[in-house]
C-alpha atoms as a PDB file:
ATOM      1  CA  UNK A   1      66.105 -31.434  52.843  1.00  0.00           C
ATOM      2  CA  UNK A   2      65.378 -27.715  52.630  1.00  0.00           C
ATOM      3  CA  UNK A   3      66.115 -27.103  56.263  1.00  0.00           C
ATOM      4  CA  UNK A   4      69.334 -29.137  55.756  1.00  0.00           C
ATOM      5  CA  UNK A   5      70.802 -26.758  52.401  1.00  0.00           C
ATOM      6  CA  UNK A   6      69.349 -23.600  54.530  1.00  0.00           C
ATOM      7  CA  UNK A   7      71.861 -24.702  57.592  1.00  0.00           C
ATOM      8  CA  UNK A   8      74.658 -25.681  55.285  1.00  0.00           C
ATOM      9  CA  UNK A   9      74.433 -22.229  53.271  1.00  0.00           C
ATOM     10  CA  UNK A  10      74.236 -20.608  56.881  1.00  0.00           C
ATOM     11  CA  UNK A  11      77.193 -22.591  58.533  1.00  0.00           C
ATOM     12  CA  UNK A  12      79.565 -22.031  55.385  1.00  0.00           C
ATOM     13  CA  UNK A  13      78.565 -18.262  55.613  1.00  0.00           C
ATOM     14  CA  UNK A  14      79.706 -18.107  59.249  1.00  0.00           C
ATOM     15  CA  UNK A  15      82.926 -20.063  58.329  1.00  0.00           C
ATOM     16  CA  UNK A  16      83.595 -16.989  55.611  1.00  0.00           C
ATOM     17  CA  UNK A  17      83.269 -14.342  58.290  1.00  0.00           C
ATOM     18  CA  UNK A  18      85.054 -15.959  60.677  1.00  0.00           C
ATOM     19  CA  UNK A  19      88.059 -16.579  58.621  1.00  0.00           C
ATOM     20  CA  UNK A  20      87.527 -12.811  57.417  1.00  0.00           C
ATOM     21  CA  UNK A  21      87.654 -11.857  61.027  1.00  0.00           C
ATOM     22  CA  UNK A  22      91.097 -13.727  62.118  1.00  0.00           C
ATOM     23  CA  UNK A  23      92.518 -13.240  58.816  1.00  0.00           C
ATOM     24  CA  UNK A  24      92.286  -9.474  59.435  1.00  0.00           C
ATOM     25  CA  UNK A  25      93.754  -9.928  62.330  1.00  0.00           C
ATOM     26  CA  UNK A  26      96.808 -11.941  61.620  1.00  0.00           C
ATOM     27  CA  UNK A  27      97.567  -9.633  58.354  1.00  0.00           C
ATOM     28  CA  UNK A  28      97.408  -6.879  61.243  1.00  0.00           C
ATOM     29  CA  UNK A  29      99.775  -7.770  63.763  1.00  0.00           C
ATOM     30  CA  UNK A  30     101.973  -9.556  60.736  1.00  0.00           C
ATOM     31  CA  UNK A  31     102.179  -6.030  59.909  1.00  0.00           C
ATOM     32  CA  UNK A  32     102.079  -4.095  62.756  1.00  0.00           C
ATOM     33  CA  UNK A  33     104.271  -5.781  64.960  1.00  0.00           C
ATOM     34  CA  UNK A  34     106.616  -7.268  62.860  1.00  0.00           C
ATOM     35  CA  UNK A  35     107.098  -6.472  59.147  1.00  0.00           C
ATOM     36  CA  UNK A  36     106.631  -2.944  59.275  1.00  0.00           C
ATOM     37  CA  UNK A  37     109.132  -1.911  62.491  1.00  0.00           C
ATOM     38  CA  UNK A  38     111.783  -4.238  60.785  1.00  0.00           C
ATOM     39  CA  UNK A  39     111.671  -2.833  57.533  1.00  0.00           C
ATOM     40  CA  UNK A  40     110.397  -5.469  56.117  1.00  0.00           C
ATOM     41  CA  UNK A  41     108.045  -5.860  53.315  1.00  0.00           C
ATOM     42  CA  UNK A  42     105.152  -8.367  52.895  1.00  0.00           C
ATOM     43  CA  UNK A  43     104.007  -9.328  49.743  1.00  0.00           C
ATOM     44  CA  UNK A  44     101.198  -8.231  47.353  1.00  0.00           C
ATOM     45  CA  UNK A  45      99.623  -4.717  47.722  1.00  0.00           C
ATOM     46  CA  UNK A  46     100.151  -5.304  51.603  1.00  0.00           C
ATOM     47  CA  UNK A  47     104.022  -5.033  50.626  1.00  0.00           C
ATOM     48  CA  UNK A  48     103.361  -1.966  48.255  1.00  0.00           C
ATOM     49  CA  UNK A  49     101.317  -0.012  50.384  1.00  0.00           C
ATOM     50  CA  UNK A  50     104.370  -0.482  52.697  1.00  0.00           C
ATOM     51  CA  UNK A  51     106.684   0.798  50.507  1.00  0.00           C
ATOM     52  CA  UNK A  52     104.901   3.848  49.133  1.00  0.00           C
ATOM     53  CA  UNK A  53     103.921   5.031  53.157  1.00  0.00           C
ATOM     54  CA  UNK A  54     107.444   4.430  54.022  1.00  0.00           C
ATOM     55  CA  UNK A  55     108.560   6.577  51.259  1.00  0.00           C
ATOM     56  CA  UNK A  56     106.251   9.639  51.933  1.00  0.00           C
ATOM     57  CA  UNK A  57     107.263   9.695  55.655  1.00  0.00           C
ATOM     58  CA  UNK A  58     110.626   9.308  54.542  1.00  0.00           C
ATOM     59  CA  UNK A  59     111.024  11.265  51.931  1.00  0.00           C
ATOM     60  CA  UNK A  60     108.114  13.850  52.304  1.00  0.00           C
ATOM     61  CA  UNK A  61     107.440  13.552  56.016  1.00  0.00           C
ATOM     62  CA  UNK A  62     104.246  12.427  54.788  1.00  0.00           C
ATOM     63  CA  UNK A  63     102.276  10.320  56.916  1.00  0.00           C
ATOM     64  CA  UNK A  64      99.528   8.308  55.998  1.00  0.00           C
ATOM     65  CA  UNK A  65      98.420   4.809  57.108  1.00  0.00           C
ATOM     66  CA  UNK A  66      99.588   1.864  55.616  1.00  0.00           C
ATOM     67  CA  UNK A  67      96.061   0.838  55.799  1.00  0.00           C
ATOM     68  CA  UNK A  68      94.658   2.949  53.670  1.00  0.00           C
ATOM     69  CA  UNK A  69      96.932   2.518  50.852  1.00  0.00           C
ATOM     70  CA  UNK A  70      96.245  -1.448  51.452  1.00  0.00           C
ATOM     71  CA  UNK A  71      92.629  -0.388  50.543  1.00  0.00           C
ATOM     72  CA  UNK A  72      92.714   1.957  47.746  1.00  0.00           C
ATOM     73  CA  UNK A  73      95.450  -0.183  45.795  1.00  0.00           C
ATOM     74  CA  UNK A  74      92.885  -3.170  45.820  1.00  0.00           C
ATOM     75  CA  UNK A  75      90.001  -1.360  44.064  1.00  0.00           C
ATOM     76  CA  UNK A  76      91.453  -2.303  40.552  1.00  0.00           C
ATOM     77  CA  UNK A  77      92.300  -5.644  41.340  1.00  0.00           C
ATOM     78  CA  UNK A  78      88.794  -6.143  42.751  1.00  0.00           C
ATOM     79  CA  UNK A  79      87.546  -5.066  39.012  1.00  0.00           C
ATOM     80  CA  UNK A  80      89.869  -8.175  37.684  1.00  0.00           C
ATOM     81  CA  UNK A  81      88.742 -10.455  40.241  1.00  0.00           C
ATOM     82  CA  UNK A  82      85.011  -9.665  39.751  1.00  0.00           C
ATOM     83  CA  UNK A  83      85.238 -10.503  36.085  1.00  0.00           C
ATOM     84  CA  UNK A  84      87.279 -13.436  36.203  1.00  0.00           C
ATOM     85  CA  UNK A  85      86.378 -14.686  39.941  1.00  0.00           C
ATOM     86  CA  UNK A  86      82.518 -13.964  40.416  1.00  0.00           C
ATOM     87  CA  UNK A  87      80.466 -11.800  41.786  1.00  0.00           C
ATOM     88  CA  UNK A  88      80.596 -13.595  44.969  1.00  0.00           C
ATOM     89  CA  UNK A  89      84.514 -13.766  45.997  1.00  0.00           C
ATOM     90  CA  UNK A  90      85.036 -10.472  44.908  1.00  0.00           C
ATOM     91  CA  UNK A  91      82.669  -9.276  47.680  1.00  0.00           C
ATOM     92  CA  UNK A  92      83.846 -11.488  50.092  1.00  0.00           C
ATOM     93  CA  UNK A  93      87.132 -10.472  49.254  1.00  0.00           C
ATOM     94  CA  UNK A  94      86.602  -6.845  49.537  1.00  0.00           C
ATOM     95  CA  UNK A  95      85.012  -7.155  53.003  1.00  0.00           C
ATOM     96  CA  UNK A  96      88.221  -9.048  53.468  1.00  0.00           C
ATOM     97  CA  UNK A  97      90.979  -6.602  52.632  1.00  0.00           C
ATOM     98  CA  UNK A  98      88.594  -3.161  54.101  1.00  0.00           C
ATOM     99  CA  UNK A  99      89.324  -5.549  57.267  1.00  0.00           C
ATOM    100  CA  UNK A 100      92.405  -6.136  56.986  1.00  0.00           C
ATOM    101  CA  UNK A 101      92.502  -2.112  56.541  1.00  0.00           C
ATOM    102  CA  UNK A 102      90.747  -0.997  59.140  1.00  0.00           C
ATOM    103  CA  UNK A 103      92.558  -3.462  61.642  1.00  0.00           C
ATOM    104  CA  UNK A 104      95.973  -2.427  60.146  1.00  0.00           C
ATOM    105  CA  UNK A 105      95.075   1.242  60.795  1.00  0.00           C
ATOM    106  CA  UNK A 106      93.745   1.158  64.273  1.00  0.00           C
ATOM    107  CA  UNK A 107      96.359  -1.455  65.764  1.00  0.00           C
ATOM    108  CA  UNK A 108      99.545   0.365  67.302  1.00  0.00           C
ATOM    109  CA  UNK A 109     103.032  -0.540  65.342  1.00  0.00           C
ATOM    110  CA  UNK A 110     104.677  -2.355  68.452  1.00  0.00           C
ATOM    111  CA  UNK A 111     108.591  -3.539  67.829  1.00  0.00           C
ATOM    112  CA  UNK A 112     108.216  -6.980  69.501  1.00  0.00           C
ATOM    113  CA  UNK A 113     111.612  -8.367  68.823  1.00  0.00           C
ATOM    114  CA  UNK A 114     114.806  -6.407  66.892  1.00  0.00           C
ATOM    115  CA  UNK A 115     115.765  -9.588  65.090  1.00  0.00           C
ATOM    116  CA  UNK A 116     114.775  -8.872  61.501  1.00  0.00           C
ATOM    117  CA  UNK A 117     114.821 -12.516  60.252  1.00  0.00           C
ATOM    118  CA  UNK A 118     112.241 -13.575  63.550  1.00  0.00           C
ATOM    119  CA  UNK A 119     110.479 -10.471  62.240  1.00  0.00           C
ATOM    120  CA  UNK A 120     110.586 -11.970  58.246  1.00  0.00           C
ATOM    121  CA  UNK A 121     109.592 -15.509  59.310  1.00  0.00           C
ATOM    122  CA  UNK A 122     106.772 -14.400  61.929  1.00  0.00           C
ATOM    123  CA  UNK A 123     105.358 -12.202  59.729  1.00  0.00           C
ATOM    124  CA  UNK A 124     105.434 -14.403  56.847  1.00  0.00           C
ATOM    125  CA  UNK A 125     103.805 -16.830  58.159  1.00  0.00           C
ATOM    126  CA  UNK A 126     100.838 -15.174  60.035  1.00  0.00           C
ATOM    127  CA  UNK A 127      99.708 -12.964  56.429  1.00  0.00           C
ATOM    128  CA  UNK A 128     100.008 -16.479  54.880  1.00  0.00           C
ATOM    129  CA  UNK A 129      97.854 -18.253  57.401  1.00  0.00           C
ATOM    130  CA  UNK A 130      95.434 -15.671  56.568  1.00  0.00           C
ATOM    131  CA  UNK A 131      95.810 -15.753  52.949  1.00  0.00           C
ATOM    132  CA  UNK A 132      95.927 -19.501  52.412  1.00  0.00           C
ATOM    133  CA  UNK A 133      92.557 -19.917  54.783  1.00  0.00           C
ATOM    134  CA  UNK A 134      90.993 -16.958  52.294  1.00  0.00           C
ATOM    135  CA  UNK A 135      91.802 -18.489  49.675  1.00  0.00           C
ATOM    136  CA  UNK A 136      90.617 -21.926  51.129  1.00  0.00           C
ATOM    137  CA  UNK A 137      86.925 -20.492  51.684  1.00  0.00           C
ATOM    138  CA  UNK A 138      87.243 -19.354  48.131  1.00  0.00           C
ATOM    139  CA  UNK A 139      88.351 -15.816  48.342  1.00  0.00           C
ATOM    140  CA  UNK A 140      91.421 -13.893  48.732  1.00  0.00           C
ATOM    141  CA  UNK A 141      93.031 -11.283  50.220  1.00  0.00           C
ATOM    142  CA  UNK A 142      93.005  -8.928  47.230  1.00  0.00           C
ATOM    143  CA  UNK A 143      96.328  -7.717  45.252  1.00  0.00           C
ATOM    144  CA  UNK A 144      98.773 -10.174  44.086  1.00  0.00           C
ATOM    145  CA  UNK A 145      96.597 -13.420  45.304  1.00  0.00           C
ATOM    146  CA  UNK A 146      93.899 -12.163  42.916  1.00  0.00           C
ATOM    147  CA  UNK A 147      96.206 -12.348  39.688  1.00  0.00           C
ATOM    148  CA  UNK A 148      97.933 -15.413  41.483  1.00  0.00           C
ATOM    149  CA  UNK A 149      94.754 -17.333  41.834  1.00  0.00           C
ATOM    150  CA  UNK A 150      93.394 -16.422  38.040  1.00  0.00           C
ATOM    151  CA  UNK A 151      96.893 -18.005  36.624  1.00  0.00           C
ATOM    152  CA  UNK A 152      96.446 -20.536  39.179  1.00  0.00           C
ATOM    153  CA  UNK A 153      92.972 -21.621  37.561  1.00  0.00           C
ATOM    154  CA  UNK A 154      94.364 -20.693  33.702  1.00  0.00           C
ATOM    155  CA  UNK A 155      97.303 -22.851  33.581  1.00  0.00           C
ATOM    156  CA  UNK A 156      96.854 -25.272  36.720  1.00  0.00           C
ATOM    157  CA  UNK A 157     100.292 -24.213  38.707  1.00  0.00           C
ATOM    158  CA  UNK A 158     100.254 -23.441  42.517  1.00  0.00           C
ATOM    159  CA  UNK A 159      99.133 -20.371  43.908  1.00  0.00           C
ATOM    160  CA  UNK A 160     102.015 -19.754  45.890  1.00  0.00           C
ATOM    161  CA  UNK A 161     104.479 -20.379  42.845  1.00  0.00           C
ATOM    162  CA  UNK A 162     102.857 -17.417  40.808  1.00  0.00           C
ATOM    163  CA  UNK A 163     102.598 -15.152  44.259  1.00  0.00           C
ATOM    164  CA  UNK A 164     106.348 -15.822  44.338  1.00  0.00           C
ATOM    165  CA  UNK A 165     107.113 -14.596  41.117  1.00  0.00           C
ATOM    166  CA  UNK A 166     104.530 -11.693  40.859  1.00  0.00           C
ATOM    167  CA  UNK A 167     106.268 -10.905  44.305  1.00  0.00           C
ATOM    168  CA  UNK A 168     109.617 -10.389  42.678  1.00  0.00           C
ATOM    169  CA  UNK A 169     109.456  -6.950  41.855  1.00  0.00           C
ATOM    170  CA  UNK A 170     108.803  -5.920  45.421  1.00  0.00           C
ATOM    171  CA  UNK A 171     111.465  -7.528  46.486  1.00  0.00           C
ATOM    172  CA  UNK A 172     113.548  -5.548  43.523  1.00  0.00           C
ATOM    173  CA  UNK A 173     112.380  -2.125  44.537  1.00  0.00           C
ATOM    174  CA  UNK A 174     112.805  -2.529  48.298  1.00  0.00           C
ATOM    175  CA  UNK A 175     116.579  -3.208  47.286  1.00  0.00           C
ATOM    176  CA  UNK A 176     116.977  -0.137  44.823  1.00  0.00           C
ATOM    177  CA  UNK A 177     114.514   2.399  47.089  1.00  0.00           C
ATOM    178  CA  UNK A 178     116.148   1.306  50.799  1.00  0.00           C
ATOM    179  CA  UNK A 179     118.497  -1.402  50.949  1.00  0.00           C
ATOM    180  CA  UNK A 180     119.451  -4.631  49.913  1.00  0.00           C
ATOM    181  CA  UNK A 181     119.422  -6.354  53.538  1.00  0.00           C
ATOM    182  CA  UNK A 182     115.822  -4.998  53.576  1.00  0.00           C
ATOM    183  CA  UNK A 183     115.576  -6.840  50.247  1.00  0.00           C
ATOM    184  CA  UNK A 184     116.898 -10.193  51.561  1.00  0.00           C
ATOM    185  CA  UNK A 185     114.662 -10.211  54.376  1.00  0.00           C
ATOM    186  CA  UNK A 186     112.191  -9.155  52.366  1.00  0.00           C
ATOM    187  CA  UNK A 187     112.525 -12.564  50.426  1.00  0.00           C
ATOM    188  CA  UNK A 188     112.395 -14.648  53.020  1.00  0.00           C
ATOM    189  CA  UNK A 189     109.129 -13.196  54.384  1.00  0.00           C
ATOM    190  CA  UNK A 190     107.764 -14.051  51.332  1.00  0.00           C
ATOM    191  CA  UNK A 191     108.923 -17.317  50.634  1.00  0.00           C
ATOM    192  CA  UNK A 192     107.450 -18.274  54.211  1.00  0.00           C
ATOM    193  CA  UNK A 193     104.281 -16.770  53.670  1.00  0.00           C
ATOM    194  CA  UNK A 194     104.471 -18.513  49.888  1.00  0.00           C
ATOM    195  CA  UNK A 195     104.766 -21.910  51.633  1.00  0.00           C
ATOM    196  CA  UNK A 196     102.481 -21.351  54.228  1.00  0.00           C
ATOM    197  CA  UNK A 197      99.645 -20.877  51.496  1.00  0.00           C
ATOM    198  CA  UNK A 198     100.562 -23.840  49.579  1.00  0.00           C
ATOM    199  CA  UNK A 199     100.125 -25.465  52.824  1.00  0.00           C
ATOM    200  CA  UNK A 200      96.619 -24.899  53.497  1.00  0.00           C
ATOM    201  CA  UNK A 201      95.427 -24.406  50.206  1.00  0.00           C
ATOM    202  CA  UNK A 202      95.685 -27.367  48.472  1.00  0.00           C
ATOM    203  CA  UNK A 203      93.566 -27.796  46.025  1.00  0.00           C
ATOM    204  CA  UNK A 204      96.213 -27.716  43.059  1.00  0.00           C
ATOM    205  CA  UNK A 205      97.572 -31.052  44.501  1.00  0.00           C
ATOM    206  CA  UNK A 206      96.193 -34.172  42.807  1.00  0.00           C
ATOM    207  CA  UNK A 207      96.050 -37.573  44.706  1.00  0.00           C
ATOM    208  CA  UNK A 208      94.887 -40.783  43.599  1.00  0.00           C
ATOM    209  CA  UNK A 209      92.477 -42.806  45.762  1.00  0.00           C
ATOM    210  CA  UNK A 210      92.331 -46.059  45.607  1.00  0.00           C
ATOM    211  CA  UNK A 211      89.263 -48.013  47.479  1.00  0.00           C
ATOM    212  CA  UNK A 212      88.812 -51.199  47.534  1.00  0.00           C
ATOM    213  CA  UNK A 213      85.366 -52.795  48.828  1.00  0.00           C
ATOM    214  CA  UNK A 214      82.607 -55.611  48.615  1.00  0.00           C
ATOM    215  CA  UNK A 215      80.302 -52.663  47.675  1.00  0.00           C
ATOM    216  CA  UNK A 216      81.895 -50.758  44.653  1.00  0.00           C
ATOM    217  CA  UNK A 217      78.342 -50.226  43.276  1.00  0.00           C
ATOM    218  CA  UNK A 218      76.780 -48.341  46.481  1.00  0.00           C
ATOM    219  CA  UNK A 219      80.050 -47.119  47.291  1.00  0.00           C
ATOM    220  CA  UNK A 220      80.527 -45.194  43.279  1.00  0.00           C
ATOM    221  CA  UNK A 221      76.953 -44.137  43.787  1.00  0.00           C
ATOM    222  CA  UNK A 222      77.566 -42.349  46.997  1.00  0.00           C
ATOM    223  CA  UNK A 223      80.551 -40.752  45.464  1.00  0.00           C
ATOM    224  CA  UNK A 224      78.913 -39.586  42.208  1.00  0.00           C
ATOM    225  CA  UNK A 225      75.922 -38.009  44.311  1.00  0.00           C
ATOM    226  CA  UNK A 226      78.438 -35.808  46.354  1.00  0.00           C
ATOM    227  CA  UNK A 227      81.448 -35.561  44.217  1.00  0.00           C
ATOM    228  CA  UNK A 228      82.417 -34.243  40.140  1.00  0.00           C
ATOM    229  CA  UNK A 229      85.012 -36.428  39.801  1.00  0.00           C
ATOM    230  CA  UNK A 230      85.344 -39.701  37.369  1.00  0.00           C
ATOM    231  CA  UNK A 231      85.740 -43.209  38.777  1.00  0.00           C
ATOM    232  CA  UNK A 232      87.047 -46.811  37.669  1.00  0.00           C
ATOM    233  CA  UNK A 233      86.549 -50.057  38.424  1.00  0.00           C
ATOM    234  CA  UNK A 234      88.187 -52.452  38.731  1.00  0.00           C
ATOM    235  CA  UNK A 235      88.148 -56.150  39.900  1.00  0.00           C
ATOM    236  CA  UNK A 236      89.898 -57.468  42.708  1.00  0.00           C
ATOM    237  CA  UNK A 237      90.572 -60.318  44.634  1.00  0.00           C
ATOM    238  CA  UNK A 238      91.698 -60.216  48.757  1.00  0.00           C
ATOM    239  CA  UNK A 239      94.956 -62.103  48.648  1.00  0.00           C
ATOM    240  CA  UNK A 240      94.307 -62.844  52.411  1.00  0.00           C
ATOM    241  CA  UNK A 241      90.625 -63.724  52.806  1.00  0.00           C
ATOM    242  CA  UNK A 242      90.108 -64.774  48.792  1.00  0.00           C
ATOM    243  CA  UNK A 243      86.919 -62.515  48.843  1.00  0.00           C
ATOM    244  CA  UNK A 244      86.539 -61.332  44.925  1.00  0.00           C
ATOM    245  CA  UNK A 245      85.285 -57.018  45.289  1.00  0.00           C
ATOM    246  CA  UNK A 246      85.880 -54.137  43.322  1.00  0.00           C
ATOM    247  CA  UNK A 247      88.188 -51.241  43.435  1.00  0.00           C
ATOM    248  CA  UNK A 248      87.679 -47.767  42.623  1.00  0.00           C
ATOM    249  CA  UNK A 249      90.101 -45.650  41.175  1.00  0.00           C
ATOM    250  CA  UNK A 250      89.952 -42.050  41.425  1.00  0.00           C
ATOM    251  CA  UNK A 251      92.407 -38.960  41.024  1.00  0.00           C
ATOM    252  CA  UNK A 252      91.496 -35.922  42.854  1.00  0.00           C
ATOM    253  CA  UNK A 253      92.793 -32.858  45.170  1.00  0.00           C
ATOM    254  CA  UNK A 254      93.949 -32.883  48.576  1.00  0.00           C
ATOM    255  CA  UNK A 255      91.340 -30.706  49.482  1.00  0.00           C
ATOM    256  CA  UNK A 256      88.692 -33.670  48.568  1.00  0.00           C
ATOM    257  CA  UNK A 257      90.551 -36.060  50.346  1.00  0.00           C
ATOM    258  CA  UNK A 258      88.431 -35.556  53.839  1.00  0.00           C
ATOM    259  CA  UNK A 259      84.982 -35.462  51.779  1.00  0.00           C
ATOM    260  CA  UNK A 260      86.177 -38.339  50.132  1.00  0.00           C
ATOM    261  CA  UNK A 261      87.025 -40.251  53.166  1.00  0.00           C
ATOM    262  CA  UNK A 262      83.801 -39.670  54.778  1.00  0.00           C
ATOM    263  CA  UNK A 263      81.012 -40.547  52.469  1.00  0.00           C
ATOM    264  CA  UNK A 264      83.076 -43.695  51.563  1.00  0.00           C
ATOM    265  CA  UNK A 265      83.136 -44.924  55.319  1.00  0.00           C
ATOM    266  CA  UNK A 266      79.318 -43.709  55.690  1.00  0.00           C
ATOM    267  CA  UNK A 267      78.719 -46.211  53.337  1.00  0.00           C
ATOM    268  CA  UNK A 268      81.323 -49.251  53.875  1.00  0.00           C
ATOM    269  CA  UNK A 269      83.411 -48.979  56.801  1.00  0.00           C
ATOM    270  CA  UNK A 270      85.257 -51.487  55.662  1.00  0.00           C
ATOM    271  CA  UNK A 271      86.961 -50.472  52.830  1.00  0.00           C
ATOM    272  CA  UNK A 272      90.010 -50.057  52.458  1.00  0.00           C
ATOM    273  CA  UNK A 273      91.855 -47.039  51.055  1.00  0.00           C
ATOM    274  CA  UNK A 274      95.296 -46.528  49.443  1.00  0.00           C
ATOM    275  CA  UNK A 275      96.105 -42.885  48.978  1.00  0.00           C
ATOM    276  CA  UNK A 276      98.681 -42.082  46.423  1.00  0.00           C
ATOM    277  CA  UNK A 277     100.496 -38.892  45.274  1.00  0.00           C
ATOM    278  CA  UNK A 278      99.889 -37.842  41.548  1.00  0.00           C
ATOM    279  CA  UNK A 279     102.445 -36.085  39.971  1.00  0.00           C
ATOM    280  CA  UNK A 280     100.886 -35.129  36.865  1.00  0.00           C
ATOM    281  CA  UNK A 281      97.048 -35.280  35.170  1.00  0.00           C
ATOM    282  CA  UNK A 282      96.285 -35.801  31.138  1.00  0.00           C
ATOM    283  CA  UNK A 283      93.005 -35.928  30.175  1.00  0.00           C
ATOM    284  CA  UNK A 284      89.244 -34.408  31.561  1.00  0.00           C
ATOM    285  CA  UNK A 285      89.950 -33.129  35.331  1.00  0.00           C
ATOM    286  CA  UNK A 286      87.600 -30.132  36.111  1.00  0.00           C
ATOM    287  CA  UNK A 287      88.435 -27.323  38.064  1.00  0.00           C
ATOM    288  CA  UNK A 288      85.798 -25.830  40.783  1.00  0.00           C
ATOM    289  CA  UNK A 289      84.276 -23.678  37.825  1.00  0.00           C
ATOM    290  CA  UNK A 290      83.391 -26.223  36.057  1.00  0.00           C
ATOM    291  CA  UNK A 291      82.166 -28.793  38.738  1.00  0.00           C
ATOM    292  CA  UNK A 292      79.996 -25.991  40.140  1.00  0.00           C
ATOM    293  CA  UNK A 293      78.355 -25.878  36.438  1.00  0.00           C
ATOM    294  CA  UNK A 294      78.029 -29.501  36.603  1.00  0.00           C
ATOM    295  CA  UNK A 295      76.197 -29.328  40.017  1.00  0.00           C
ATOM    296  CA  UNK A 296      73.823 -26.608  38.572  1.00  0.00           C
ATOM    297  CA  UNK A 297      72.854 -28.152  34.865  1.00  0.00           C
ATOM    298  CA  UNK A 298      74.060 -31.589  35.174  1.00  0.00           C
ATOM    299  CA  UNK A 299      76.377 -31.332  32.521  1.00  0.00           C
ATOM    300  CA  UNK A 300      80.211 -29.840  31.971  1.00  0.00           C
ATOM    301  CA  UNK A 301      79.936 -26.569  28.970  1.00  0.00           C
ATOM    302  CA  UNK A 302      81.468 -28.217  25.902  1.00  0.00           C
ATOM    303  CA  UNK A 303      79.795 -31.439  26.619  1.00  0.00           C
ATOM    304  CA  UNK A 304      76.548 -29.354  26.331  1.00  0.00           C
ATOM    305  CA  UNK A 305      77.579 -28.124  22.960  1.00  0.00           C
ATOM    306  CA  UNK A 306      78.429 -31.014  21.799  1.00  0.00           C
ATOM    307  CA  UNK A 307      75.262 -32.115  22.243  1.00  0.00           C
ATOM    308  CA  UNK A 308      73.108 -29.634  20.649  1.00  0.00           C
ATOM    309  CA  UNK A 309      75.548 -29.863  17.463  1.00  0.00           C
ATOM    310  CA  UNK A 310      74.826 -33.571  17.395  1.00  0.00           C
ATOM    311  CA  UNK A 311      71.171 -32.860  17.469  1.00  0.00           C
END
């Protein structure tokens, strides 16, 4: 069993360095070969550091690397993120963004196409693939998905939605500072890499699974053992084969769905499940801080409380 959590800790490390390694290049050539040439800005610091080395060589005839700003911008948000994140994605998402730096600064700016809206949607869309796989390994790419994903966990809301909003004000000064087509473009950019996020990571959607089996007891047990999440049963009657059974019902994220799947067939292949969307929650549903204290002490914070008041 030792072995086992020593090869699991191991393979999700490699996953988190490999995703820091593509991510660092997607952010890159997003940059490099298509935002930047067109004028266009990305979003977050990425889109700051843009504008502020596009106004010293501009203005100033100034020129420093858009890298470096991407960098030295971050270093506050990293003090946010370690106090409201953990210890552990704010490193990972500092090794992620001096990456993303150090790519974006050795990586030639190379005009691959004069079209600015292929240039806003390409771009877009390759920072977000990097961004919503970040933030899918449980880090970020520093900045604006930082502040995004500490609402996100606050009030419930998407990540994208708040990177969206936050996002507004670059899209306000590249209008005011250089132009208002920049602006536009700008927008769309960042509405694609916005969706793109919300795309891959999905744990803000809720679900509801229902499973019906011959088995509810083994198959709840398997569940509880692997997965914080609450469970009901209820009984149930196959209108085809008149077999009475059990079926569980269960709301949780997208992003539990394939965990979900598998240690129900590993038990009962079977069952039979009917996945439903959930438009809204009332009630208990923890969050991945509080199922990761739940893992650790075997009980959720104000539960514990509770409990030692009652003694």
């Amino acid at each position: 069993m030792g072995k086992r959590t020593v090869s699991y800790k191991q393979s999700e490390l490699l996953k988190k360095f490999a995703v820091i390694f593509i991510t660092g290049i997607l952010a890159a050539v997003g940059l490099n070969f298509f935002l930047i040439p067109a004028k266009v800005f990305s979003a977050g610091m990425n889109g700051v550091a843009q504008i502020i080395a596009t106004l010293l060589h501009t203005h100033f005839s100034i020129t420093i690397d858009t890298g470096l700003f991407i960098l030295l911008l971050n270093i506050p948000i990293f003090i946010l993120g370690f106090v409201k994140l953990g210890k552990e994605s704010t490193i990972f998402s500092f090794l992620n963004v001096a990456w993303i730096s150090v790519v974006t600064m050795f990586l030639p700016i190379v005009v691959i196409t004069e079209n600015p809206l292929m240039n806003a949607i390409v771009g877009g869309v390759l920072i977000g693939i990097g961004a919503g796989l970040s933030l899918k390994m449980g880090f970020t790419t520093g900045g604006m998905d930082v502040i995004s994903l500490v609402l996100s966990k606050t009030t419930g809301k998407t990540v994208g939605n708040y990177m969206f909003m936050l996002n507004g004000i670059i899209v306000a000064v590249a209008g005011v500072v250089f132009d208002w087509e920049s602006a536009l473009y700008t927008i769309i950019s960042i509405y694609c890499l916005t969706q793109v996020v919300d795309t891959i990571h999905t744990s803000h959607q809720k679900i509801t699974a229902m499973i019906v089996t011959v088995n509810p007891e083994t198959v709840a047990q398997a569940i509880s053992k692997e997965m914080v999440r609450g469970m009901t049963l209820l009984p149930s009657i196959g209108g085809y084969s008149g077999v009475e059974g059990r079926m569980i019902m269960m709301v949780i994220t997208r992003y539990e769905l394939y965990d979900l799947e598998q240690i129900v067939y590993s038990v009962d292949e079977n069952a039979f499940m009917n996945i439903l969307p959930t438009q809204s929650v009332l009630g208990r549903f923890a969050n991945e801080d509080e199922q990761r204290i739940f893992k650790s002490t075997g009980s959720f914070p104000e539960l514990k409380k509770h409990k030692t008041k009652a003694k």
